[in-house]
Protein backbone atom coordinates (compact mmCIF):
# COMPACT_ATOMS: atom_id res chain seq x y z
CA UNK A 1 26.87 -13.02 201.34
CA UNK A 2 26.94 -14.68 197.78
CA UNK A 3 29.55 -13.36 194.99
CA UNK A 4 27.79 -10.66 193.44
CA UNK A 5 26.42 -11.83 190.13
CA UNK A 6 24.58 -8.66 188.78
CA UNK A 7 26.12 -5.83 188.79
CA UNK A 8 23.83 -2.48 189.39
CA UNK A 9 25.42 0.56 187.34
CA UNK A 10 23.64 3.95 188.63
CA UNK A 11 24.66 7.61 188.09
CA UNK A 12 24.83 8.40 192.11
CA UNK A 13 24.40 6.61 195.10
CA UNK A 14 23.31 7.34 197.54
CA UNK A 15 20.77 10.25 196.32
CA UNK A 16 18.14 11.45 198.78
CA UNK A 17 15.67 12.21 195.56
CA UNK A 18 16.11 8.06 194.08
CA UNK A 19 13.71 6.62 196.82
CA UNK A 20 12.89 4.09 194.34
CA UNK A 21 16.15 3.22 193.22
CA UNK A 22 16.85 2.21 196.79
CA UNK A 23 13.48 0.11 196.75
CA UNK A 24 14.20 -1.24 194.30
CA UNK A 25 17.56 -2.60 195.79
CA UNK A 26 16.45 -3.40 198.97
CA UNK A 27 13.97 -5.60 198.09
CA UNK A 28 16.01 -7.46 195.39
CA UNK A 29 18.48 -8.27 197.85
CA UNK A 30 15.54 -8.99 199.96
CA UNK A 31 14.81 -12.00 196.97
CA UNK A 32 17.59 -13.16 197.31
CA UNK A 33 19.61 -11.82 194.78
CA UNK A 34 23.41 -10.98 194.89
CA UNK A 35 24.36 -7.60 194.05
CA UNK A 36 26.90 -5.14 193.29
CA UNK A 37 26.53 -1.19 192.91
CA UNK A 38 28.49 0.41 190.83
CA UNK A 39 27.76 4.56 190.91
CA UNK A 40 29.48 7.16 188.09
CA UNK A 41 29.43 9.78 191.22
CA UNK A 42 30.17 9.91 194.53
CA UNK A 43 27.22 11.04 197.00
CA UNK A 44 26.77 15.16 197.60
CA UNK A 45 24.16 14.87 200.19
CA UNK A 46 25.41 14.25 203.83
CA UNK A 47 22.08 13.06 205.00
CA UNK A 48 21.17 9.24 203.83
CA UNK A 49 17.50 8.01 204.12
CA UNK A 50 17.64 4.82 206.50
CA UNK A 51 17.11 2.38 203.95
CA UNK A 52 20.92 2.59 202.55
CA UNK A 53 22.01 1.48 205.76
CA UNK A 54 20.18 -1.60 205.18
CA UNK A 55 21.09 -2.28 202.07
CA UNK A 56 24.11 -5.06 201.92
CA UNK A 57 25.73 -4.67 198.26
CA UNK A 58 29.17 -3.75 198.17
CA UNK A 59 29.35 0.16 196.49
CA UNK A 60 32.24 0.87 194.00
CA UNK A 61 32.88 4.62 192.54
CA UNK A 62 33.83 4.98 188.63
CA UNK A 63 36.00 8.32 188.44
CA UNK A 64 33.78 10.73 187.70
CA UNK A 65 36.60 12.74 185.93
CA UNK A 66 39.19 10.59 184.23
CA UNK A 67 41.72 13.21 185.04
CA UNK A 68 41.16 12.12 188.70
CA UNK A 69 42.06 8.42 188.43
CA UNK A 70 44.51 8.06 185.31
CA UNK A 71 46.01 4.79 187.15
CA UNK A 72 42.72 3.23 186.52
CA UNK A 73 41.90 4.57 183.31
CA UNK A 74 45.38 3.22 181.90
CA UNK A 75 45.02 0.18 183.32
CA UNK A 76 40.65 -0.23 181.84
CA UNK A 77 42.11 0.83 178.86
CA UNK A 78 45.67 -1.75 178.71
CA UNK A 79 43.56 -4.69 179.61
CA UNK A 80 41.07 -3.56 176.68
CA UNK A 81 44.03 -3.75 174.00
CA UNK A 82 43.52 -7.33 174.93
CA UNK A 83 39.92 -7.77 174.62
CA UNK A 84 38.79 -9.41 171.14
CA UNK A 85 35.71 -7.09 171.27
CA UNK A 86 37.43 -3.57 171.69
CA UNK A 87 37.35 -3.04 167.48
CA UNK A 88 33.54 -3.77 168.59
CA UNK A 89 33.55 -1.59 171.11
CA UNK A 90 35.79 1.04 169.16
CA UNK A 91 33.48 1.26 165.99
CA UNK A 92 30.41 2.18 168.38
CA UNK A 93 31.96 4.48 170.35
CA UNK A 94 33.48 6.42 167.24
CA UNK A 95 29.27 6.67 165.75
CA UNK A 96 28.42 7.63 168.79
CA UNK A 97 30.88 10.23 168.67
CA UNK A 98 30.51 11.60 165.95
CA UNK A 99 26.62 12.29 166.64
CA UNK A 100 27.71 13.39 170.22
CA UNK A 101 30.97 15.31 170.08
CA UNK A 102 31.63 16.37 173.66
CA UNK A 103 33.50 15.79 177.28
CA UNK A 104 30.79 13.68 178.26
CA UNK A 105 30.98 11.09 175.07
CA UNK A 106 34.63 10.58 176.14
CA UNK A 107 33.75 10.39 180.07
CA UNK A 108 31.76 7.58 179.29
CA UNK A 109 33.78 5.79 177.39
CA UNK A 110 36.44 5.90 179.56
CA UNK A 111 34.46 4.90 182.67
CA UNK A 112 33.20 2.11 180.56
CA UNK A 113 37.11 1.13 180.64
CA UNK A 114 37.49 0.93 184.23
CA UNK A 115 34.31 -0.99 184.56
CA UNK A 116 34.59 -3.50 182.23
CA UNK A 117 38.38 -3.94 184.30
CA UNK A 118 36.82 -4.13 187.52
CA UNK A 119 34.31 -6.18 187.22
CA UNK A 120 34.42 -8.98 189.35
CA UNK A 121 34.48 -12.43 186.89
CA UNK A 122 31.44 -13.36 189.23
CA UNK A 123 29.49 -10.76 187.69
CA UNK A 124 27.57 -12.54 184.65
CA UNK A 125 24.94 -9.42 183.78
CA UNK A 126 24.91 -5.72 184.31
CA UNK A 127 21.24 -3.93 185.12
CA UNK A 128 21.70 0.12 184.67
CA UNK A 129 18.80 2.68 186.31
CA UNK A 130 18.30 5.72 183.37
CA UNK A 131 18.80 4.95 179.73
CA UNK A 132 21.05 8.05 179.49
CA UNK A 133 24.75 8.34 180.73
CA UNK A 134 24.86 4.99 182.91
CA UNK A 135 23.52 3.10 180.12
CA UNK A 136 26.16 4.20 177.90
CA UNK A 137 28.93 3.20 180.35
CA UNK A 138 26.91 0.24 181.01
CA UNK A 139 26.30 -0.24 176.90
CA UNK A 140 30.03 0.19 176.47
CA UNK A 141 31.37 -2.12 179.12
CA UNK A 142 28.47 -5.04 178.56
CA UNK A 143 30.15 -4.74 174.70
CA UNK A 144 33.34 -5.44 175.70
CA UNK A 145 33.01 -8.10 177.94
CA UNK A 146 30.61 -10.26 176.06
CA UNK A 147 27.86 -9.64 178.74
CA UNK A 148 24.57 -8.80 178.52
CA UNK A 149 22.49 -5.63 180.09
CA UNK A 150 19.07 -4.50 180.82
CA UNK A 151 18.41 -1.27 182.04
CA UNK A 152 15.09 0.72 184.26
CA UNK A 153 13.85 3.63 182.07
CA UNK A 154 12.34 6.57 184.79
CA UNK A 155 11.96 9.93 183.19
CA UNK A 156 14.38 12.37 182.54
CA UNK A 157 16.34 9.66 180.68
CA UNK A 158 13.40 8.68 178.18
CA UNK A 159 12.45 12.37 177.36
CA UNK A 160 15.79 14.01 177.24
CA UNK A 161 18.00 11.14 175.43
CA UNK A 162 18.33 11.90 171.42
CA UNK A 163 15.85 9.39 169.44
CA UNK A 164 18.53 7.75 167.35
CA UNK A 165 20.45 7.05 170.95
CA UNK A 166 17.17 5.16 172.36
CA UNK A 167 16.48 3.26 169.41
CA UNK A 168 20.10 1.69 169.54
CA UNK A 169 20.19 1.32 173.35
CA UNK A 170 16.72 -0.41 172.89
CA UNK A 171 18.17 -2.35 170.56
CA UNK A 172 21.11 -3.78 172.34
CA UNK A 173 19.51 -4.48 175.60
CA UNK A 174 18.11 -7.77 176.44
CA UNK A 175 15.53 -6.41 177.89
CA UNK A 176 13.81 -3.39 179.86
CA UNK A 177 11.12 -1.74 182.14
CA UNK A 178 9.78 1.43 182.64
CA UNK A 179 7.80 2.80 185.59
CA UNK A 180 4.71 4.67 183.30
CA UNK A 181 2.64 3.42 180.85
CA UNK A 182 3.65 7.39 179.27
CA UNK A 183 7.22 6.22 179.31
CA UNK A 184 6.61 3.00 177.68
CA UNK A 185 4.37 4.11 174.63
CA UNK A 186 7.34 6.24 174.05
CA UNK A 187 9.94 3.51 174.30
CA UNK A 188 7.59 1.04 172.38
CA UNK A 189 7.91 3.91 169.37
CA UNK A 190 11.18 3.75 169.49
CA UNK A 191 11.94 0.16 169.48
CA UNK A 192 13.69 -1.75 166.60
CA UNK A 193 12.55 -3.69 164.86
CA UNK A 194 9.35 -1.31 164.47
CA UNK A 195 7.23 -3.92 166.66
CA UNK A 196 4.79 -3.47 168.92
CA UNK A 197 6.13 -4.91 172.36
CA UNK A 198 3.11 -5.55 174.67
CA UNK A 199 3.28 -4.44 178.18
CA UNK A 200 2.22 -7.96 179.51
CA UNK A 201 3.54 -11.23 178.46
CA UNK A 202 1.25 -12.67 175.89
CA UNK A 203 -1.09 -15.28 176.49
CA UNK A 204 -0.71 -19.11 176.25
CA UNK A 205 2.91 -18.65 176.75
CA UNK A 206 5.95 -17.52 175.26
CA UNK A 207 8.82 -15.72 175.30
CA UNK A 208 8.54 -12.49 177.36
CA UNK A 209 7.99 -9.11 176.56
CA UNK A 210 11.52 -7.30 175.77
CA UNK A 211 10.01 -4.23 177.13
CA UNK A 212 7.88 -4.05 179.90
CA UNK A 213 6.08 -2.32 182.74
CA UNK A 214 7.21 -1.88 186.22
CA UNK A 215 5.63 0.76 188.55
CA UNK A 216 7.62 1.19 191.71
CA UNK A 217 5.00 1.04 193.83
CA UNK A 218 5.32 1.47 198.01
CA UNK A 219 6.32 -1.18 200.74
CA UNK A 220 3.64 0.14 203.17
CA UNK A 221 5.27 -1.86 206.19
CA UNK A 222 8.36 1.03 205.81
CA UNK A 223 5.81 3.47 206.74
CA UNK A 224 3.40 4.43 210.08
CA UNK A 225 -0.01 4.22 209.76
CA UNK A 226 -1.59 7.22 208.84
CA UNK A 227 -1.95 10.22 211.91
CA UNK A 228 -5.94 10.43 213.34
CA UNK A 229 -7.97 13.15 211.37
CA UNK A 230 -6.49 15.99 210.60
CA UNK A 231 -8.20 18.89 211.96
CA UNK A 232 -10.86 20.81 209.42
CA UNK A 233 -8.40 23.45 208.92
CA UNK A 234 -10.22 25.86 206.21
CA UNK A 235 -7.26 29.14 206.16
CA UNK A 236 -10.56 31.21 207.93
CA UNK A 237 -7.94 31.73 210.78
CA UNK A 238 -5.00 33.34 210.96
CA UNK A 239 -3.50 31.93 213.98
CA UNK A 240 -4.10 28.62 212.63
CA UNK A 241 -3.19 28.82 208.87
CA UNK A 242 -3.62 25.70 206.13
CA UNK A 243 -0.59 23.85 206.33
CA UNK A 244 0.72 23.03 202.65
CA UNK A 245 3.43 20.81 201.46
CA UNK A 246 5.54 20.13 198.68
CA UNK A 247 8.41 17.69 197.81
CA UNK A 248 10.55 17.68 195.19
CA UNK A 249 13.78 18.68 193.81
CA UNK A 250 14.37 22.47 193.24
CA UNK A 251 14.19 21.70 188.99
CA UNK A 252 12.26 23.21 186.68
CA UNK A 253 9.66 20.19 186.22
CA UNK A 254 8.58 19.82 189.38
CA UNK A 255 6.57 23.51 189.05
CA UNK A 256 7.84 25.62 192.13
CA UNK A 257 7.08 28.81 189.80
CA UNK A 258 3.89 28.28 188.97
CA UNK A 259 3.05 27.17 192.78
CA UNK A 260 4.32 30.03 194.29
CA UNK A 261 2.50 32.40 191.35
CA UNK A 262 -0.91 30.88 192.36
CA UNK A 263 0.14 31.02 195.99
CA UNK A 264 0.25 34.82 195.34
CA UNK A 265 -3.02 35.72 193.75
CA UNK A 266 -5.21 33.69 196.80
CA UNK A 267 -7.96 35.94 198.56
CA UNK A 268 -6.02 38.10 201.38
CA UNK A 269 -8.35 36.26 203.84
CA UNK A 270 -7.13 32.97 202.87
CA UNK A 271 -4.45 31.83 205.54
CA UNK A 272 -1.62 29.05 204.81
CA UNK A 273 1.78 28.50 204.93
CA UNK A 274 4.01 26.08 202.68
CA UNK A 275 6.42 23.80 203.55
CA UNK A 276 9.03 23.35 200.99
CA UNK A 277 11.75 20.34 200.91
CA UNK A 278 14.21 19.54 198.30
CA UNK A 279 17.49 21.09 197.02
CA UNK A 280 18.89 21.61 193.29
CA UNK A 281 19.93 24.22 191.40
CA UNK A 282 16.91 26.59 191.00
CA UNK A 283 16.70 27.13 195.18
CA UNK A 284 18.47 30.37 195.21
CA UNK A 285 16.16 31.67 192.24
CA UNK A 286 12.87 30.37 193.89
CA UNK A 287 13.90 31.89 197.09
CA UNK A 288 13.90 35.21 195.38
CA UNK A 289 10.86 35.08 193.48
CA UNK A 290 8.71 33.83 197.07
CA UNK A 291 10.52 37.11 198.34
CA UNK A 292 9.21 39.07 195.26
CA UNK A 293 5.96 37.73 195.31
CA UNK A 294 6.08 39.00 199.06
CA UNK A 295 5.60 35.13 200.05
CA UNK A 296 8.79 35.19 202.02
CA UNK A 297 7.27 35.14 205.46
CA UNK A 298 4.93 31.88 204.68
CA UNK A 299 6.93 29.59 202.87
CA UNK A 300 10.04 27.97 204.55
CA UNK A 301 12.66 26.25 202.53
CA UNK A 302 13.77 23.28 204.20
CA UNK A 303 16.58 22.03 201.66
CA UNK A 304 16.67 17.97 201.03
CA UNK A 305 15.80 16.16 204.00
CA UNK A 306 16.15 12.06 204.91
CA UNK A 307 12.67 10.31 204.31
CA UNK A 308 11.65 10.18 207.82
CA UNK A 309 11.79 14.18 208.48
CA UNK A 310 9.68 14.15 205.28
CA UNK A 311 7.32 11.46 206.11
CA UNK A 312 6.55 13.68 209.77
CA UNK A 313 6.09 16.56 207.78
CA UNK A 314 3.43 14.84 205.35
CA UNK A 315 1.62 13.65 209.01
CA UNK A 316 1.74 17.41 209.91
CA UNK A 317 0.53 19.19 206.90
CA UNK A 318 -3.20 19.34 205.58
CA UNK A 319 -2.23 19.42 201.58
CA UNK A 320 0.16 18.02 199.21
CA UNK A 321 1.18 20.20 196.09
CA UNK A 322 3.34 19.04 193.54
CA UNK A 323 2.74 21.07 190.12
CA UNK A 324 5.00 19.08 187.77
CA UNK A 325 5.06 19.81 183.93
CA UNK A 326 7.69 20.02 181.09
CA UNK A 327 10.69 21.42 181.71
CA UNK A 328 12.25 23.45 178.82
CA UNK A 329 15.06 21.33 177.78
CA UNK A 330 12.13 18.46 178.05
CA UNK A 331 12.86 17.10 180.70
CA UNK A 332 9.56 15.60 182.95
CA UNK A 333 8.57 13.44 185.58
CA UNK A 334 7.46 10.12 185.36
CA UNK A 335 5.15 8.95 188.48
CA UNK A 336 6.98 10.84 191.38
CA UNK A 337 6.96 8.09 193.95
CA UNK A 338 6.07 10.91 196.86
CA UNK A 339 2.12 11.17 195.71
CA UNK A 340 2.36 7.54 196.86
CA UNK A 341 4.42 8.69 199.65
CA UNK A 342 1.66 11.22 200.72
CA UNK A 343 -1.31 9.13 199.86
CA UNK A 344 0.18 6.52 202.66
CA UNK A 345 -0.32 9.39 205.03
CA UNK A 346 -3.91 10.18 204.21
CA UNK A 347 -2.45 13.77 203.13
CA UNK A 348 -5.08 14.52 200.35
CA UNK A 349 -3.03 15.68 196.66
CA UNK A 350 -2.84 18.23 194.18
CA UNK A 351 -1.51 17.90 191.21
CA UNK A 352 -1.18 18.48 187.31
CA UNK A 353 -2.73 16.14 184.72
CA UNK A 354 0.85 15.52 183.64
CA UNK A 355 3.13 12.33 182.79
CA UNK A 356 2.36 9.40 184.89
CA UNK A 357 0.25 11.10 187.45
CA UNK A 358 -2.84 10.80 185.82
CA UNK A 359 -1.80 7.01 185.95
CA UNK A 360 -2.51 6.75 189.79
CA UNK A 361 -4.53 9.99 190.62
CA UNK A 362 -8.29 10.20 188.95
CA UNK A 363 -9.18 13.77 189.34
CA UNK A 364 -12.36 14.72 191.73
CA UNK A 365 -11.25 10.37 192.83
CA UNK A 366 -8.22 10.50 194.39
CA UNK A 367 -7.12 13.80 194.71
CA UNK A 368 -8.02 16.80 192.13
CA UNK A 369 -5.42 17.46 188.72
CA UNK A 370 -5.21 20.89 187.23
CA UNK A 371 -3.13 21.41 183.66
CA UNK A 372 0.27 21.71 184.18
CA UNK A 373 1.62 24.92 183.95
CA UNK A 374 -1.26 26.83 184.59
CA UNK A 375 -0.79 29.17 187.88
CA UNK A 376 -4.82 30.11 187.59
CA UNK A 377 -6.22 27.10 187.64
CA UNK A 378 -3.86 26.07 190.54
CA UNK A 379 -4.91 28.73 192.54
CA UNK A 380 -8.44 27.49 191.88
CA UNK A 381 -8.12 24.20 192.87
CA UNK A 382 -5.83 25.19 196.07
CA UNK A 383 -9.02 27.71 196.93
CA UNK A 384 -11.44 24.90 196.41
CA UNK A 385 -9.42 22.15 198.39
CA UNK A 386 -8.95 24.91 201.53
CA UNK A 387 -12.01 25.55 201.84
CA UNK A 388 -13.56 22.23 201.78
CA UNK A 389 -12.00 19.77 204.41
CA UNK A 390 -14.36 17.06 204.30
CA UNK A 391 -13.65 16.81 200.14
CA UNK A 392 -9.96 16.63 201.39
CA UNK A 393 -10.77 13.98 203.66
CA UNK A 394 -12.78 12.03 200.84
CA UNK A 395 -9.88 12.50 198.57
CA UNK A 396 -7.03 11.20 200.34
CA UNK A 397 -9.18 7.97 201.77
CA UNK A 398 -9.49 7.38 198.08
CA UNK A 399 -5.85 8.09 197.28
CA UNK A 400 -5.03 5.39 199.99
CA UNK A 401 -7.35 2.53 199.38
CA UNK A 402 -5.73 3.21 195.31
CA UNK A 403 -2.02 2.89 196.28
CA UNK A 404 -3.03 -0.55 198.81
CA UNK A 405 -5.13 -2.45 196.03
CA UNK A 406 -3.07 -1.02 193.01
CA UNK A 407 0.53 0.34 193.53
CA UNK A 408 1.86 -2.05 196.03
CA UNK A 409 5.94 -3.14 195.54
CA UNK A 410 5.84 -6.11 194.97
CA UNK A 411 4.52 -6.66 191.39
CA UNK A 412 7.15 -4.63 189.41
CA UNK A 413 9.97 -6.28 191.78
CA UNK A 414 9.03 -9.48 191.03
CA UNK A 415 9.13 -8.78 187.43
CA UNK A 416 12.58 -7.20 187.86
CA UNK A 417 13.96 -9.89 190.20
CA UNK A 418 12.52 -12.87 187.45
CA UNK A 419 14.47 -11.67 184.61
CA UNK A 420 17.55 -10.76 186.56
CA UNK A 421 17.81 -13.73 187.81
CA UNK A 422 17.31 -15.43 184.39
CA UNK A 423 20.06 -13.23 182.90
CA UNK A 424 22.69 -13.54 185.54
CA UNK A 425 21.89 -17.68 185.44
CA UNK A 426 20.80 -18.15 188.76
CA UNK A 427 17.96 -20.09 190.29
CA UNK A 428 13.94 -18.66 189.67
CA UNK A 429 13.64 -16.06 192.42
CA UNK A 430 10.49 -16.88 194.85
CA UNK A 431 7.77 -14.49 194.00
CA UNK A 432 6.32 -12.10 197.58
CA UNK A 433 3.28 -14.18 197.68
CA UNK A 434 5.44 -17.24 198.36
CA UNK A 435 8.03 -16.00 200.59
CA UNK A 436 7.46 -16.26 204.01
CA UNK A 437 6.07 -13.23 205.97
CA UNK A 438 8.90 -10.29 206.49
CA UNK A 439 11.15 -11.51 204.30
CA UNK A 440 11.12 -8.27 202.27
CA UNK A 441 12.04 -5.13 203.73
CA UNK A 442 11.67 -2.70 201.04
CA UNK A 443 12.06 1.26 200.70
CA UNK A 444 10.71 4.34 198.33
């Protein structure tokens, strides 16, 4: 395997929940392209989806508390007294500060350290998933070395970072994409110079587009061919009950309240049972409010599972619920990558007119959209879709033929892999259509 020359800066690997950060490292490497992961925490998760295994990139761990590796922090910060750039480096850090006074502000400095220490000299760019904390560490460390970064925006990052902290990050960065068309009007606002930066490269030529869109998109050749018809299950029987699904991490965005509120006012003589997989820290809380809604009996809790338990489950179930909408702190979801996931399976989708949904899912075209954060007209549209299996069959056939012509991987990917390969100096990557068949193994 080639030196690595990019190195990959992420806040955890491996996470069960960052499909697409996987993807999108699979099928880089898959281009050719010689990486290095670099991850501020260790994994939590004993299960791995299968796709990690493939993935070749040597994995190093930052010290998620500096009190745990001082060694390494004294040494980041001995070989920084040496660095030209640490005033640089120094006078940022302190503006920073003082706009951000906390544990965290220091963390990342001091990871940024150890980084910019261990680095292989081989390493000529640094690419960093969410414009939050690993861009910081990433900011920090591309500062003091005298290389340059990019970064992939998702969601949390864009919504939740403070304005003045986007502009500057935007600002530094050579360059960066974003997986919504939501998320990158937002960046495009924030961008300095006040400039409109197009989405698409302009015509007749020209330097790129500093900010631009990626969607992840799905390698359909990691995933089975849909299951036969599913049968017309309409809840009329008891013994055979509509089997509903959801997938997401126990948060507050992704809408297990208001799921299990409209779950509770549907007609007595409407028969389902949910299916619900993810783990985070509102699972305890959501247990108890199924149990005080008197749901306990019909909805299981099946923590975070490894993508192919979840892909079976998808090929068992007759609906797929995912109810996202703003958290409080304003936090939200870009374009979860599991309504691609589900439309692969023919598993028709519900959803909420919300972030970057909208973006692949027409509602009443490829699966039906309610407002987010609206139990009533969930349970209207859950009602509707129960009772009507042929409109869920015309629905997810939709949903599918949208994610083959549209969302496939390998625009965004060649995108990415272009201008990392630019900014790390290595030879123009081949592009899918001209690489031969199965060279790209890819993963959500």
């Amino acid at each position: 395997m080639s030196a690595p020359r990019i190195a990959v800066v992420v806040k955890g690997y491996p996470r069960l929940s960052e499909t697409f950060v996987a993807q999108e490292l699979l099928a880089l490497e898959a281009r050719g392209l010689p990486l290095a992961i670099w991850s501020l925490r260790r994994p939590t998760e004993r299960d791995r989806h299968p796709m990690h295994a493939r993935i070749a990139a040597p994995v190093a761990y930052l010290p998620e508390y500096l009190h745990e590796a001082p060694l390494r922090v004294l040494a980041g910060l001995g070989q920084a007294l040496r660095r030209p750039r640490l005033p640089r480096l120094l006078g940022l850090f302190l503006r920073d500060l003082a706009r951000d006074p906390s544990a965290s502000r220091l963390r990342r400095l001091g990871q940024a350290l150890v980084l910019a220490r261990e680095l292989p000299g081989s390493v000529a760019h640094i690419h960093v998933h969410f414009l939050h904390t690993p861009a910081s560490v990433a900011r920090y460390a591309a500062l003091l070395t005298g290389r340059g970064w990019s970064f992939s925006a998702h969601a949390k990052d864009i919504w939740t970072t403070p304005d003045w902290e986007l502009r500057e990050k935007l600002a530094d960065a050579a360059w960066g994409v974003t997986c919504t068309r939501d998320g990158l009007r937002r960046l495009e606002a924030l961008a300095q110079p006040p400039r409109a930066l197009p989405s698409v490269p302009p015509e007749g030529g020209g330097p790129p587009p500093r900010l631009a869109l990626a969607y992840h998109g799905l390698d359909l050749a990691r995933f089975p061919a849909p299951p036969p018809p599913r049968p017309p299950r309409d809840g009329t029987d008891p013994a055979d009950p509509l089997r509903l699904l959801c997938v997401g991490r126990m948060v507050a965005k992704k809408g297990h309240d208001d799921l299990l509120d409209a779950l509770a006012t549907l007609p007595a003589g409407l028969h389902w049972r949910l299916a619900l997989i993810g783990g985070g820290e509102i699972r305890a809380a959501t247990e108890a409010r199924a149990a005080a809604l008197g749901l306990a009996d019909r909805v299981a809790f099946r923590g975070a599972l490894a993508q192919p338990a979840v892909i079976a489950a998808m090929r068992e179930a007759d609906l797929f619920v995912l109810p996202t909408k703003p958290a409080p702190g304003g936090d939200r979801d870009g374009l979860p990558n599991v309504l691609m996931e589900a439309a692969s399976q023919d598993l028709p989708i519900l959803a909420t007119a919300f972030a970057g949904t909208p973006e692949f899912i027409a509602s009443g075209t490829h699966g039906l959209l309610v407002p987010p954060g609206d139990p009533a007209a969930l349970a209207g549209a859950l009602a509707r879709l129960a009772r009507d299996p042929d409109l869920r069959r015309r629905l997810a056939g939709a949903a599918r033929a949208r994610l083959v012509a549209d969302f496939a991987l390998d625009p965004g990917i060649d995108l990415i892999a272009a201008r990392l390969a630019a900014s790390a100096g290595l030879e123009p990557v081949r592009e899918a259509a001209a690489r031969p068949a199965g060279a790209c193994a890819c993963a959500s």
